[in-house]
C-alpha atoms as a PDB file:
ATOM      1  CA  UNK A   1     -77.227-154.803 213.459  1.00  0.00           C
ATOM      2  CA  UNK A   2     -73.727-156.304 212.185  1.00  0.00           C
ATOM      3  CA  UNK A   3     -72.176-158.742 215.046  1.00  0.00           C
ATOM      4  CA  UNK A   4     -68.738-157.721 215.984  1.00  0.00           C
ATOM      5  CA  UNK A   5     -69.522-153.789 213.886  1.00  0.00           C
ATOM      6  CA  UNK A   6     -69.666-151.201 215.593  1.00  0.00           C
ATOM      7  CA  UNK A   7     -71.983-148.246 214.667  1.00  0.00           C
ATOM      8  CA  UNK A   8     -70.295-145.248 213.763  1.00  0.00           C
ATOM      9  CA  UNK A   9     -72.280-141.663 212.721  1.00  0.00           C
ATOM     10  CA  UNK A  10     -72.343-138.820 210.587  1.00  0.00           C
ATOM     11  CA  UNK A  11     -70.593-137.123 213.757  1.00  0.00           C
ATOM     12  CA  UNK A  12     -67.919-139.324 214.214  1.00  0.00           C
ATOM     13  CA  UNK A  13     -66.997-141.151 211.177  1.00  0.00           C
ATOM     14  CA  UNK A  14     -64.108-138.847 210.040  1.00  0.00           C
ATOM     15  CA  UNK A  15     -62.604-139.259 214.100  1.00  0.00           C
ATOM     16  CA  UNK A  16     -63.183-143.425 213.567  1.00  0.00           C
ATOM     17  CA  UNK A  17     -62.545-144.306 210.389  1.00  0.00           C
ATOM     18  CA  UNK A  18     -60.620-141.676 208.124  1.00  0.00           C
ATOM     19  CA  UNK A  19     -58.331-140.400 211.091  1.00  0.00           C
ATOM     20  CA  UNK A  20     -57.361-143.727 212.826  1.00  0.00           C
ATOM     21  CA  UNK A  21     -54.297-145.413 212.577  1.00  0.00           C
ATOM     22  CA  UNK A  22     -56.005-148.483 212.682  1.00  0.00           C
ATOM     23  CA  UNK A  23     -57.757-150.052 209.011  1.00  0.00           C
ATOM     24  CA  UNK A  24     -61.055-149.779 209.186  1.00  0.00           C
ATOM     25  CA  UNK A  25     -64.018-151.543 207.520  1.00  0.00           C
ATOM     26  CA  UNK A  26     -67.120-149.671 206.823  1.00  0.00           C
ATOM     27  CA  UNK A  27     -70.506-151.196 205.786  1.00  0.00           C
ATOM     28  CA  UNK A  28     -73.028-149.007 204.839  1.00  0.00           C
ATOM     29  CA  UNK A  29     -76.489-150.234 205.093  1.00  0.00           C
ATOM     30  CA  UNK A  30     -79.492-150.148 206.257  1.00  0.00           C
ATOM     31  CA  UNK A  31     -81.215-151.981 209.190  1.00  0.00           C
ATOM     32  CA  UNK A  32     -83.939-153.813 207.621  1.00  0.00           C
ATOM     33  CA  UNK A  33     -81.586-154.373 204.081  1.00  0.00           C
ATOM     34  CA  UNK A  34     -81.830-158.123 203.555  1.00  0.00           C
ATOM     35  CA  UNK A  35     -77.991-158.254 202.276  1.00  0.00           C
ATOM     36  CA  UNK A  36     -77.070-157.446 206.043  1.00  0.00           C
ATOM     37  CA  UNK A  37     -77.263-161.361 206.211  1.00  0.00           C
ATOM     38  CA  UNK A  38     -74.552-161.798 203.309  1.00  0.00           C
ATOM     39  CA  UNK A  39     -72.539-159.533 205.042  1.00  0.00           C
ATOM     40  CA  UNK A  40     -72.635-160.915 208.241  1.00  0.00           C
ATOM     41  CA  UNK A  41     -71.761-164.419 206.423  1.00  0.00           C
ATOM     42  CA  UNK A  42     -68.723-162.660 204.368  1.00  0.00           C
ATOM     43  CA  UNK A  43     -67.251-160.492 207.619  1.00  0.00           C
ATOM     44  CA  UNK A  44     -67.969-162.718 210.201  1.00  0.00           C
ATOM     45  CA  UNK A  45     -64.367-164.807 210.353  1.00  0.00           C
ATOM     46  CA  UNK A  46     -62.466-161.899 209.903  1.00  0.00           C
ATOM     47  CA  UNK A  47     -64.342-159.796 212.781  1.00  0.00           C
ATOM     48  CA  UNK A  48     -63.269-162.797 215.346  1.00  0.00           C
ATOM     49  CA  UNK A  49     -59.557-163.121 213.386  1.00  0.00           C
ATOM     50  CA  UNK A  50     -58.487-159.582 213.277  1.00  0.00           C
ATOM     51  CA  UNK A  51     -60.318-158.024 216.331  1.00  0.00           C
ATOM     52  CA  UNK A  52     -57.677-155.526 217.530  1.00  0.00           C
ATOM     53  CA  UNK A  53     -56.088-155.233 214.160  1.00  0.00           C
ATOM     54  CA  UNK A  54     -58.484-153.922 212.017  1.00  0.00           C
ATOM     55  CA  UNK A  55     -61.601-151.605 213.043  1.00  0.00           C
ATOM     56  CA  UNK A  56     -65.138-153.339 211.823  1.00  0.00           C
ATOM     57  CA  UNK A  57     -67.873-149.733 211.783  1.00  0.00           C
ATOM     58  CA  UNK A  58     -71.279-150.155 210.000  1.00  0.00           C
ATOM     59  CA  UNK A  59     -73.264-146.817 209.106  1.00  0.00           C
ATOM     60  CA  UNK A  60     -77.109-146.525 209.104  1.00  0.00           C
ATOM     61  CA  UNK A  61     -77.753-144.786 205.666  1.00  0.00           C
ATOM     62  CA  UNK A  62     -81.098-144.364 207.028  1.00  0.00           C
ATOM     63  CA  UNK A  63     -79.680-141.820 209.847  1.00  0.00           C
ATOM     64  CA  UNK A  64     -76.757-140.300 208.407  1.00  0.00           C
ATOM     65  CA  UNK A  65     -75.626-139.041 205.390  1.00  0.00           C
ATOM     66  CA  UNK A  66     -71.655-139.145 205.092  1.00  0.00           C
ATOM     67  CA  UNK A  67     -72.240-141.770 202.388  1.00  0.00           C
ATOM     68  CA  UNK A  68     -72.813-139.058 199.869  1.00  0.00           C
ATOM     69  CA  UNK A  69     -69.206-137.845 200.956  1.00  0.00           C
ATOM     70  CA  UNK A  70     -67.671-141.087 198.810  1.00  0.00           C
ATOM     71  CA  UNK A  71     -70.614-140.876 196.316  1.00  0.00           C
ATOM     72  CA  UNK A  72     -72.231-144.053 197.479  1.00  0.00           C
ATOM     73  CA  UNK A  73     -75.735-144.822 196.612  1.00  0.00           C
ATOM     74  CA  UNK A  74     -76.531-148.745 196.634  1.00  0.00           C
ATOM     75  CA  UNK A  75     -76.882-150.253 199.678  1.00  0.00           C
ATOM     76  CA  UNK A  76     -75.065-152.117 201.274  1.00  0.00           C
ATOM     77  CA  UNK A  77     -72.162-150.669 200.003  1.00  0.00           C
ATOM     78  CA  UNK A  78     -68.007-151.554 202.094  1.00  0.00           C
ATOM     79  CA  UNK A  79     -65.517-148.817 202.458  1.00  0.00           C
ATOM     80  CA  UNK A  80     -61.927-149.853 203.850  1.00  0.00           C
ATOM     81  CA  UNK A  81     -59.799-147.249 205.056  1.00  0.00           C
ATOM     82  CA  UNK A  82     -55.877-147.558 206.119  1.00  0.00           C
ATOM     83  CA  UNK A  83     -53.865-150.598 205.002  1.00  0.00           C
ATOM     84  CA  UNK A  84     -55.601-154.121 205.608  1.00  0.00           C
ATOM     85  CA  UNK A  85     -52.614-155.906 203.946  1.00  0.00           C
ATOM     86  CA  UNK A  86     -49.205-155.443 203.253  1.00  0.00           C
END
């Protein structure tokens, strides 16, 4: 859905994301939500610059509903977890 994101579920978002060492980006979306283009336009650089430095996830809100854990409810919506920058 996201080039360079990898898909991350309800099941093992908290392994991924929250309990990695390494920053993560989330995107949670849908697959058909047009603004998947904007993101892909916004992320795209930094996937290619900071592969292996920084985690890039995207979550279908569709399937899974650990969204609610952060109180998210417009879609797309971008968690980061860890430190991107120092």
């Amino acid at each position: 859905m996201l080039e360079g994101f990898e898909e991350v579920t309800d099941r093992d978002f908290y392994e991924k994301v929250m309990n990695s060492e390494t920053p993560s980006v989330v995107v949670f979306t849908s697959p058909d939500n047009p603004k998947n283009e904007d993101i892909k336009k916004l992320f795209g650089r930094y996937v290619k610059e900071l592969k292996g430095k920084v985690n890039f996830f995207f979550l279908d809100v569709t399937k899974n509903t650990s969204f609610e854990d952060f109180g998210l409810f417009n879609f797309p919506s971008i968690l980061t977890s860890g430190t991107l920058w120092s």
